[in-house]
C-alpha atoms as a PDB file:
ATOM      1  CA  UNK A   1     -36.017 108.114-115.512  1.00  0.00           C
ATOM      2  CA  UNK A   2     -35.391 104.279-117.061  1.00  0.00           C
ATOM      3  CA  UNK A   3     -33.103 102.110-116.927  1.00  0.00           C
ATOM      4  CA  UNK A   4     -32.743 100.389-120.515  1.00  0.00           C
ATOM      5  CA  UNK A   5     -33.839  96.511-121.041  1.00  0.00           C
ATOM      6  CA  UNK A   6     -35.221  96.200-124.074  1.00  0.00           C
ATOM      7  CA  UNK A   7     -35.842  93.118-126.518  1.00  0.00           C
ATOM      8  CA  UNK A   8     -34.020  93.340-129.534  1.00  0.00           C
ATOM      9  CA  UNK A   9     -35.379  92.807-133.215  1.00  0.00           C
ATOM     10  CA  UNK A  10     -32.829  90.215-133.712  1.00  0.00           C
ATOM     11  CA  UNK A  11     -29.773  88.495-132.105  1.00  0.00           C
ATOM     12  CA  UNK A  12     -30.579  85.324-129.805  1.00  0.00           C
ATOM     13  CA  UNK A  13     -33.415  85.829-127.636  1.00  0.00           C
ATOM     14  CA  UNK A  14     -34.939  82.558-125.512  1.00  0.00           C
ATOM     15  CA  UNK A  15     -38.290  82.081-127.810  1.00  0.00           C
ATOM     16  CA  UNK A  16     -39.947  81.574-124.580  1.00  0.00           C
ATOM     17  CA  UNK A  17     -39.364  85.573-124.458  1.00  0.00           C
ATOM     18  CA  UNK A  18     -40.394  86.444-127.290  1.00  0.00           C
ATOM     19  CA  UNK A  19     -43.907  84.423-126.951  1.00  0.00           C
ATOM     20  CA  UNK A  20     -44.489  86.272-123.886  1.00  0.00           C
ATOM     21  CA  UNK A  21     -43.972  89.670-125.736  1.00  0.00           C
ATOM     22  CA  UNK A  22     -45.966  89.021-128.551  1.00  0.00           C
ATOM     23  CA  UNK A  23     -48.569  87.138-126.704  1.00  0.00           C
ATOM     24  CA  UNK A  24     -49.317  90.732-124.436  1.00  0.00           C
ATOM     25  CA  UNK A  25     -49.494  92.529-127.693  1.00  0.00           C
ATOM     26  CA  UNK A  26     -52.150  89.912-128.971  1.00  0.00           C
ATOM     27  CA  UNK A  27     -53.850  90.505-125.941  1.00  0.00           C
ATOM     28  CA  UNK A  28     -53.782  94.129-126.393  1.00  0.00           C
ATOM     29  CA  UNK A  29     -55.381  94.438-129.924  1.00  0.00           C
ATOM     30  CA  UNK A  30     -58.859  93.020-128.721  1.00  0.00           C
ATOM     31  CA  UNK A  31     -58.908  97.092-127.790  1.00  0.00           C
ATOM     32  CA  UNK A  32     -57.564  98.626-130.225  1.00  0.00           C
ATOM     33  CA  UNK A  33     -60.259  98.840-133.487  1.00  0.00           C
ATOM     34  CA  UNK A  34     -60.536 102.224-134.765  1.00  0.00           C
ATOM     35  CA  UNK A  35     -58.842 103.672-132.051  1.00  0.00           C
ATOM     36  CA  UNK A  36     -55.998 106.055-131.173  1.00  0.00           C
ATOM     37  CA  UNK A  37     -53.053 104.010-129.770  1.00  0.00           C
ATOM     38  CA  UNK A  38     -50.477 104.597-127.303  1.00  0.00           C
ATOM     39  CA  UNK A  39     -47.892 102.185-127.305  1.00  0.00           C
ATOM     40  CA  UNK A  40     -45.137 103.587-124.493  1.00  0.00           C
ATOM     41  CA  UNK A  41     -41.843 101.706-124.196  1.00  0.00           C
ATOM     42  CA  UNK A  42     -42.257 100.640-127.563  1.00  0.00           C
ATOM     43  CA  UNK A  43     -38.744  99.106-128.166  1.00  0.00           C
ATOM     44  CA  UNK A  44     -38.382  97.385-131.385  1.00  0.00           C
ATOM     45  CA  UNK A  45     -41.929  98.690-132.544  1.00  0.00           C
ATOM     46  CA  UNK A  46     -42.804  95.144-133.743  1.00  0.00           C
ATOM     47  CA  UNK A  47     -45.630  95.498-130.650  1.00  0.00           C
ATOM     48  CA  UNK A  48     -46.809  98.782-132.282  1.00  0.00           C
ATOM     49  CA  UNK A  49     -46.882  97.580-136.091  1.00  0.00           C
ATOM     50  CA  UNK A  50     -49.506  94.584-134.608  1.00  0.00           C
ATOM     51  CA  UNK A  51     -51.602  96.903-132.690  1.00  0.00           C
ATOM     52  CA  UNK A  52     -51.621  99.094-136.435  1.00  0.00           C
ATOM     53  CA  UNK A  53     -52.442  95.707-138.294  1.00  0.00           C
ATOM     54  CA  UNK A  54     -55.105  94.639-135.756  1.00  0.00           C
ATOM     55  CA  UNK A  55     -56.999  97.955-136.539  1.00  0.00           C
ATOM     56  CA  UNK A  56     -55.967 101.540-134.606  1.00  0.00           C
ATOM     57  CA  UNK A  57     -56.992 104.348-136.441  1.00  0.00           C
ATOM     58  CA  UNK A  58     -53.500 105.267-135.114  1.00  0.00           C
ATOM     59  CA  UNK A  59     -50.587 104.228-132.868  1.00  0.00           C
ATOM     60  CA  UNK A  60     -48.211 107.054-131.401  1.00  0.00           C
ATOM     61  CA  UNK A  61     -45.032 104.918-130.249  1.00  0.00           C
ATOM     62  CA  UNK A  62     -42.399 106.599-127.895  1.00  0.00           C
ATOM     63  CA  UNK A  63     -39.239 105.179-126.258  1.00  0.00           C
ATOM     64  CA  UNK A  64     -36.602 106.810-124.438  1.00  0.00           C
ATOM     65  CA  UNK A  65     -33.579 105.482-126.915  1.00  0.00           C
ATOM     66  CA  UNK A  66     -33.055 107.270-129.365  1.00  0.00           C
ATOM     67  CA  UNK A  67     -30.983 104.583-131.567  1.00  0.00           C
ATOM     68  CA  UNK A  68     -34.114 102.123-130.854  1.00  0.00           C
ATOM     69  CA  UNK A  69     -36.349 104.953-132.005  1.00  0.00           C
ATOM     70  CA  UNK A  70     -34.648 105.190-135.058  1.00  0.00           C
ATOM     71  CA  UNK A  71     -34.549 101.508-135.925  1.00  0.00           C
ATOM     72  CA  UNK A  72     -38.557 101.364-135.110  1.00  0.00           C
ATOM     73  CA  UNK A  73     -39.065 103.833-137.685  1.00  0.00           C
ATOM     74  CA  UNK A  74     -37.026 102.264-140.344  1.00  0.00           C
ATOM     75  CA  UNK A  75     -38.461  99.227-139.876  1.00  0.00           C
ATOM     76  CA  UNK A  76     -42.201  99.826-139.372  1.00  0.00           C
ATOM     77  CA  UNK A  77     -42.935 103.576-139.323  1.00  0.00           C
ATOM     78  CA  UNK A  78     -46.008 104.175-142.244  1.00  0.00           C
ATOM     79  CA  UNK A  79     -48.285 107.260-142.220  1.00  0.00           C
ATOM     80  CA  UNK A  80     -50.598 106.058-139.111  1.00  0.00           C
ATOM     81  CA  UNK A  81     -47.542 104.406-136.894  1.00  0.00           C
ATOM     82  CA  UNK A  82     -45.047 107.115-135.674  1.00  0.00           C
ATOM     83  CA  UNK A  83     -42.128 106.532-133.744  1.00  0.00           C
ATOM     84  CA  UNK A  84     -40.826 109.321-131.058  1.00  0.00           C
ATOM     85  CA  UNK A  85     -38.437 109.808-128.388  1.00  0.00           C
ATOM     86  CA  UNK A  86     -40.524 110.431-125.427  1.00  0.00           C
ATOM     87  CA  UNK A  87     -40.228 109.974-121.506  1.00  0.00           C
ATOM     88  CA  UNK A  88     -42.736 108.214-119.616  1.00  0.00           C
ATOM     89  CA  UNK A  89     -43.717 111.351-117.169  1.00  0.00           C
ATOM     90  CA  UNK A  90     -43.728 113.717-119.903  1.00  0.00           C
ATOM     91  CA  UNK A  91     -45.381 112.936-123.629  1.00  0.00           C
ATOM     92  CA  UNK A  92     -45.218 115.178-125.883  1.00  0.00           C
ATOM     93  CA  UNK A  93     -49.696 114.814-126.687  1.00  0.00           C
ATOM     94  CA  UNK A  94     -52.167 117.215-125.997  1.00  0.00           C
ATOM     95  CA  UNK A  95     -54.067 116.201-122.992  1.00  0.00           C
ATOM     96  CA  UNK A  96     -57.185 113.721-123.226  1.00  0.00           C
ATOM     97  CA  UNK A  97     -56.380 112.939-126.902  1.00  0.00           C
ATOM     98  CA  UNK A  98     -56.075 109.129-126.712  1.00  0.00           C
ATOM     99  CA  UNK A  99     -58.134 106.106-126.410  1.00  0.00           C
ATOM    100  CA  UNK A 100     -55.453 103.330-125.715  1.00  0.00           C
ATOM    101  CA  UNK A 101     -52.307 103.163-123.882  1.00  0.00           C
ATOM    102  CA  UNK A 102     -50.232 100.274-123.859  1.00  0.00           C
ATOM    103  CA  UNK A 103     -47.311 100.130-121.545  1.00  0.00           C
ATOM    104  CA  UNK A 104     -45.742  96.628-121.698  1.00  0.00           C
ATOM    105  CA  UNK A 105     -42.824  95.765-118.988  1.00  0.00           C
ATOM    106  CA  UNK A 106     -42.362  99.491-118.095  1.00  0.00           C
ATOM    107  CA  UNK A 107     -43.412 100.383-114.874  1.00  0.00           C
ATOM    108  CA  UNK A 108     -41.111  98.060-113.102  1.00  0.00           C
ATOM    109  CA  UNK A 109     -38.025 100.301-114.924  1.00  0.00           C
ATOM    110  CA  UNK A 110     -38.908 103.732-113.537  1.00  0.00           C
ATOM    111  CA  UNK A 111     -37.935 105.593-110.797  1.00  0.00           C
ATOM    112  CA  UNK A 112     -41.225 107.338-110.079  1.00  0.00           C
ATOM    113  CA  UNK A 113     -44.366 104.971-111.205  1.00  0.00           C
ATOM    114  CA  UNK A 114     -46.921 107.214-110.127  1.00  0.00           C
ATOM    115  CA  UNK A 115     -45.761 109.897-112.823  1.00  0.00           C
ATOM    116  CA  UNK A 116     -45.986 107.290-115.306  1.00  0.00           C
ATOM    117  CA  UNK A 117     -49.765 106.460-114.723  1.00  0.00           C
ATOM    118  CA  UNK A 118     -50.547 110.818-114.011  1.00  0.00           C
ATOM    119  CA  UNK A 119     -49.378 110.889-117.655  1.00  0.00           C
ATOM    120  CA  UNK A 120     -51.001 108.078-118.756  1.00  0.00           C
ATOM    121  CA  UNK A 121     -54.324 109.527-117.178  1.00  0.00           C
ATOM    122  CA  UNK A 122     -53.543 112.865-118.799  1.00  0.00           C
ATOM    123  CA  UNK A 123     -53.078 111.387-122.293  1.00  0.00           C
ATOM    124  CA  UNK A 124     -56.274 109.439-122.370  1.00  0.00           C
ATOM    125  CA  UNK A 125     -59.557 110.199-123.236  1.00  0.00           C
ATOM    126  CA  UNK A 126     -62.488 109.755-120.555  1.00  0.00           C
ATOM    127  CA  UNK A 127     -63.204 106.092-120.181  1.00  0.00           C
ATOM    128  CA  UNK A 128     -59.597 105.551-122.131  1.00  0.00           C
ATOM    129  CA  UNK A 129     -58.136 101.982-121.380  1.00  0.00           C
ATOM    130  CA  UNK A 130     -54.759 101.533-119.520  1.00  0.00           C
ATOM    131  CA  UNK A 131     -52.887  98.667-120.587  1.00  0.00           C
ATOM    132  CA  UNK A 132     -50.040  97.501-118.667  1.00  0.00           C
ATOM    133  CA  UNK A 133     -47.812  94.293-117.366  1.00  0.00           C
ATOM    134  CA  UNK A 134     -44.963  94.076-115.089  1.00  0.00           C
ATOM    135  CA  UNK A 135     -43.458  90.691-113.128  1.00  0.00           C
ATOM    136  CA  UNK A 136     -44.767  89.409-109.665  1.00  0.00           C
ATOM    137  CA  UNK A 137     -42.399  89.461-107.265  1.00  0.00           C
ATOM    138  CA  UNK A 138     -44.068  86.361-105.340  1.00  0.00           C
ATOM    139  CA  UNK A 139     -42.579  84.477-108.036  1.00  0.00           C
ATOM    140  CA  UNK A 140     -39.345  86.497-109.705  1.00  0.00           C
ATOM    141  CA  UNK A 141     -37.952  87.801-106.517  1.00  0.00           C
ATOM    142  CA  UNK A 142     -39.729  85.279-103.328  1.00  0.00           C
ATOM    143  CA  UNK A 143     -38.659  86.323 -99.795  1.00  0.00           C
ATOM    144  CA  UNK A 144     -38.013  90.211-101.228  1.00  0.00           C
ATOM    145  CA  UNK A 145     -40.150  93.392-100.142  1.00  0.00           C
ATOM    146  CA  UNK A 146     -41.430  96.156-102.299  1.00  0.00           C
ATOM    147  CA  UNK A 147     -38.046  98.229-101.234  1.00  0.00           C
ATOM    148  CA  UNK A 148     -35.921  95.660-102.219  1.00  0.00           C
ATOM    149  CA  UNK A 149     -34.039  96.196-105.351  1.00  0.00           C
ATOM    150  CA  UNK A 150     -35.174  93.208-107.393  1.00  0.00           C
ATOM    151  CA  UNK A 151     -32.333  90.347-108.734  1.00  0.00           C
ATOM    152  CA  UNK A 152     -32.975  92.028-111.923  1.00  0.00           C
ATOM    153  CA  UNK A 153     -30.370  95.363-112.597  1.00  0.00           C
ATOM    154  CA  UNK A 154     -32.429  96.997-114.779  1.00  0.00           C
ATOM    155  CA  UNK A 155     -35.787  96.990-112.418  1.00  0.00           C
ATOM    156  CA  UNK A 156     -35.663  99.539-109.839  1.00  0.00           C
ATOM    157  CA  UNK A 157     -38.689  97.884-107.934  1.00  0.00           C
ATOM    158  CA  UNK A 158     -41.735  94.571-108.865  1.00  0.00           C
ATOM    159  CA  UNK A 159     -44.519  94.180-107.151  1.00  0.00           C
ATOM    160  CA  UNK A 160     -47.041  91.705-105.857  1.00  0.00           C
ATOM    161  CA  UNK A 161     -50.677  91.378-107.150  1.00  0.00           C
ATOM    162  CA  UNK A 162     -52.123  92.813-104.420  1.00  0.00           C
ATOM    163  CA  UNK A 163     -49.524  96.114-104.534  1.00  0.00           C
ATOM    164  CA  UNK A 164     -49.686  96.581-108.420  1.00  0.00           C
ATOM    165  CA  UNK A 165     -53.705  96.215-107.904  1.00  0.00           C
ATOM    166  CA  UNK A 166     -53.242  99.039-105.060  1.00  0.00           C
ATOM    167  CA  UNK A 167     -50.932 101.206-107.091  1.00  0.00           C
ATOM    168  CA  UNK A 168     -53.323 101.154-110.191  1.00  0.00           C
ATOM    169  CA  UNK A 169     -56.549 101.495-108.061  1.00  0.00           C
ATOM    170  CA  UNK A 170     -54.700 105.025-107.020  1.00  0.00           C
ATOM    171  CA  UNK A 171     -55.251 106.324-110.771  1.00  0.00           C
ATOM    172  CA  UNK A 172     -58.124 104.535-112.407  1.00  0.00           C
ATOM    173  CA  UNK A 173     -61.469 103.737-111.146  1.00  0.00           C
ATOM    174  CA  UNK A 174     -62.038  99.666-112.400  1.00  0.00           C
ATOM    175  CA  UNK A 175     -58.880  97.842-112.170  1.00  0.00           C
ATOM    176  CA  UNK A 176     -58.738  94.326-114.089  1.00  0.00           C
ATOM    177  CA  UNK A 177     -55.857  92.276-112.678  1.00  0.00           C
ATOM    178  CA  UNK A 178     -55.166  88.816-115.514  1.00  0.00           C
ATOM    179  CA  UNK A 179     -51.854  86.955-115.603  1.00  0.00           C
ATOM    180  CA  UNK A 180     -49.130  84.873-117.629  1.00  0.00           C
ATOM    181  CA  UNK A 181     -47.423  81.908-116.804  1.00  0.00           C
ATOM    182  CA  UNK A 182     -49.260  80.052-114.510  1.00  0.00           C
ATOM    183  CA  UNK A 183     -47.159  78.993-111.314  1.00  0.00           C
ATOM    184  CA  UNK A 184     -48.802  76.473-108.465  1.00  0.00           C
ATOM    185  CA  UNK A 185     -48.576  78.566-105.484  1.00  0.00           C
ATOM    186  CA  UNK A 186     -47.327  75.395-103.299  1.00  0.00           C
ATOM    187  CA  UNK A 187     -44.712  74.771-105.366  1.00  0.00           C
ATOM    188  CA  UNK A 188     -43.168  78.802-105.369  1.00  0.00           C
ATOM    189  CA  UNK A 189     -39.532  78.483-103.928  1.00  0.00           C
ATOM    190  CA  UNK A 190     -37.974  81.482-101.712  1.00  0.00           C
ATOM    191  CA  UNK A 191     -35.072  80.571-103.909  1.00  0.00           C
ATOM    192  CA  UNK A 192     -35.820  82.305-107.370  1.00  0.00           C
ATOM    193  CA  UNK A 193     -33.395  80.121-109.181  1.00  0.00           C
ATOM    194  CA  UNK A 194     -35.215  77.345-108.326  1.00  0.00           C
ATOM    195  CA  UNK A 195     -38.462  78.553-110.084  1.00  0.00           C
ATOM    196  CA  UNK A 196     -36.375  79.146-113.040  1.00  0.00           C
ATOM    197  CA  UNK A 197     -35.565  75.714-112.928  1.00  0.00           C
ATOM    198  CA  UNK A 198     -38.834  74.539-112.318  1.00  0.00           C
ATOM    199  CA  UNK A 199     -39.765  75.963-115.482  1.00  0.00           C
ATOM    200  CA  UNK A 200     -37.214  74.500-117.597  1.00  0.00           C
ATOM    201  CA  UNK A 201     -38.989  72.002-119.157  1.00  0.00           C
ATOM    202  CA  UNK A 202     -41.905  74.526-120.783  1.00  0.00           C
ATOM    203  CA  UNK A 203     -38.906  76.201-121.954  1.00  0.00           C
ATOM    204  CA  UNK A 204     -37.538  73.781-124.464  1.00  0.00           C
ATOM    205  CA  UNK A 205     -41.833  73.506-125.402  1.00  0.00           C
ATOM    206  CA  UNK A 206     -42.202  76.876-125.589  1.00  0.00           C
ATOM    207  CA  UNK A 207     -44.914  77.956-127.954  1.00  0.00           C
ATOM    208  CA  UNK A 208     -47.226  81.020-128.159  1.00  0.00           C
ATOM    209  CA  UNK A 209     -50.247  79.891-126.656  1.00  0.00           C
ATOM    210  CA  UNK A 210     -48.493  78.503-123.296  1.00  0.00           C
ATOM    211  CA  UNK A 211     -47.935  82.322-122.040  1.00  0.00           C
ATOM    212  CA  UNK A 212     -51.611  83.664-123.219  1.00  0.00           C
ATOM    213  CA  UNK A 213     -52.914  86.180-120.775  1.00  0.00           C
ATOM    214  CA  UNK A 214     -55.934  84.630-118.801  1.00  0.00           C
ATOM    215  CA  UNK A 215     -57.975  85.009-116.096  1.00  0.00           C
ATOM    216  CA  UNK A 216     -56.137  84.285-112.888  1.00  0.00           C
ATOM    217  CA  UNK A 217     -57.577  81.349-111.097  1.00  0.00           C
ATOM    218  CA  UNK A 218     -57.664  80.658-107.062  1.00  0.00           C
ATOM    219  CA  UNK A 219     -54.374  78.775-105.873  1.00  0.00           C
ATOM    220  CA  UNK A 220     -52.433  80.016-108.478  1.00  0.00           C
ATOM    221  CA  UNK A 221     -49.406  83.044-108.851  1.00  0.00           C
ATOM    222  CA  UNK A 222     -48.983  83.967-112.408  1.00  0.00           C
ATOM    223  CA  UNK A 223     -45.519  85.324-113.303  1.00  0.00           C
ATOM    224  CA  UNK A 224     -46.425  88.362-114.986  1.00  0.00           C
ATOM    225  CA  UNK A 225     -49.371  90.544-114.376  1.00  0.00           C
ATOM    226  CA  UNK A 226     -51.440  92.041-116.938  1.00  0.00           C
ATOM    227  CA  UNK A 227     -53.948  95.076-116.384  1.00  0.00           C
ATOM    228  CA  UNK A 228     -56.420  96.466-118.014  1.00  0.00           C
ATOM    229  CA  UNK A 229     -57.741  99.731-116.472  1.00  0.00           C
ATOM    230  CA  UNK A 230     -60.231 102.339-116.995  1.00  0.00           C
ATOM    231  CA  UNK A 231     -61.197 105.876-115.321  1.00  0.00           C
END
């Protein structure tokens, strides 16, 4: 159902990368206090072990490698934290058992998003929170369509705000649309290498708090979209 991108716990990784990863999950544990986690796509689990730290009662992790499974659980797995192999569509959790799910940089890898957020509504208690980011394509991919396979080989499809908002709206009933990465909208090239470019310069000053996840303010594209939904 996924094709594999994930972000490993070491080897050489731009920092600027691993800001924005950490960043969402700092974002994320505002929620989390005393509550029953789902952290889907978990990768490395380094995500997961912060949303333990910054209070669940309990985070249920699941990827779809098993080898990255295994090194999560070595690393980080304690009584409350678990580490599975799981799919997306299908968890292995009783229906309506959660209170959190976290799904960081996922839905742009699967085949069929739709199952992805039927399971995520299954999984979660009433008034659960759905917690999710994926790239905009006005800014990764400019000049592409929804059907067009992005530049990146291991996305099958990004979206624009306005088609994420509309694809979430379909499952939960309050959609809360905030971004990373703050782009000028006058300045967005059709040519993505140029934005890449353009961005060169926070690069080499890449720290933490340049990719926090804000409100998204008028004139602006953000480069990654963050949502927060509720049913």
């Amino acid at each position: 159902m996924t094709a594999l991108e994930r972000l490993p716990i070491t080897g050489l990784v731009p920092p600027w990368v691993r800001h924005l990863h950490r960043t969402r999950y700092v974002f994320a544990s505002q929620f989390v206090s005393g509550k029953t986690v789902i952290d889907c796509a978990c990768g490395s689990g380094e995500g997961s072990r912060a949303l333990l730290e910054a209070g669940a009662a309990r985070v249920e992790a699941f990827d779809i490698s098993g080898a990255a499974v295994a090194e999560a659980q070595r690393r980080f797995g304690v009584p409350k934290l678990s580490f599975q192999i799981g799919d997306a569509a299908k968890l292995p959790l009783a229906s309506g058992g959660s209170d959190v799910y976290v799904s960081f940089e996922t839905i742009e890898h699967v085949r069929e998003p739709e199952a992805l957020l039927a399971e995520a509504v299954r999984v979660l208690k009433p008034g659960g929170l759905f917690i999710s980011s994926t790239p905009n394509r006005t800014v990764t991919n400019p000049g592409k369509a929804l059907p067009d396979h992005p530049r990146n080989p291991f996305h099958f499809r990004e979206y624009a705000r306005r088609e994420f908002e509309t694809l979430l709206d379909s499952f939960f009933s309050r959609v809360r649309l905030l971004g990373q990465n703050r782009v000028d909208s006058a300045r967005i090239s059709r040519w993505a290498w140029l934005n890449q470019i353009r961005k060169a310069p926070g690069w080499l000053l890449s720290q933490p708090g340049r990719h926090a996840v804000v409100e998204m303010e008028p004139g602006f594209e953000y480069e990654y979209l963050v949502a927060v939904c509720t049913r």
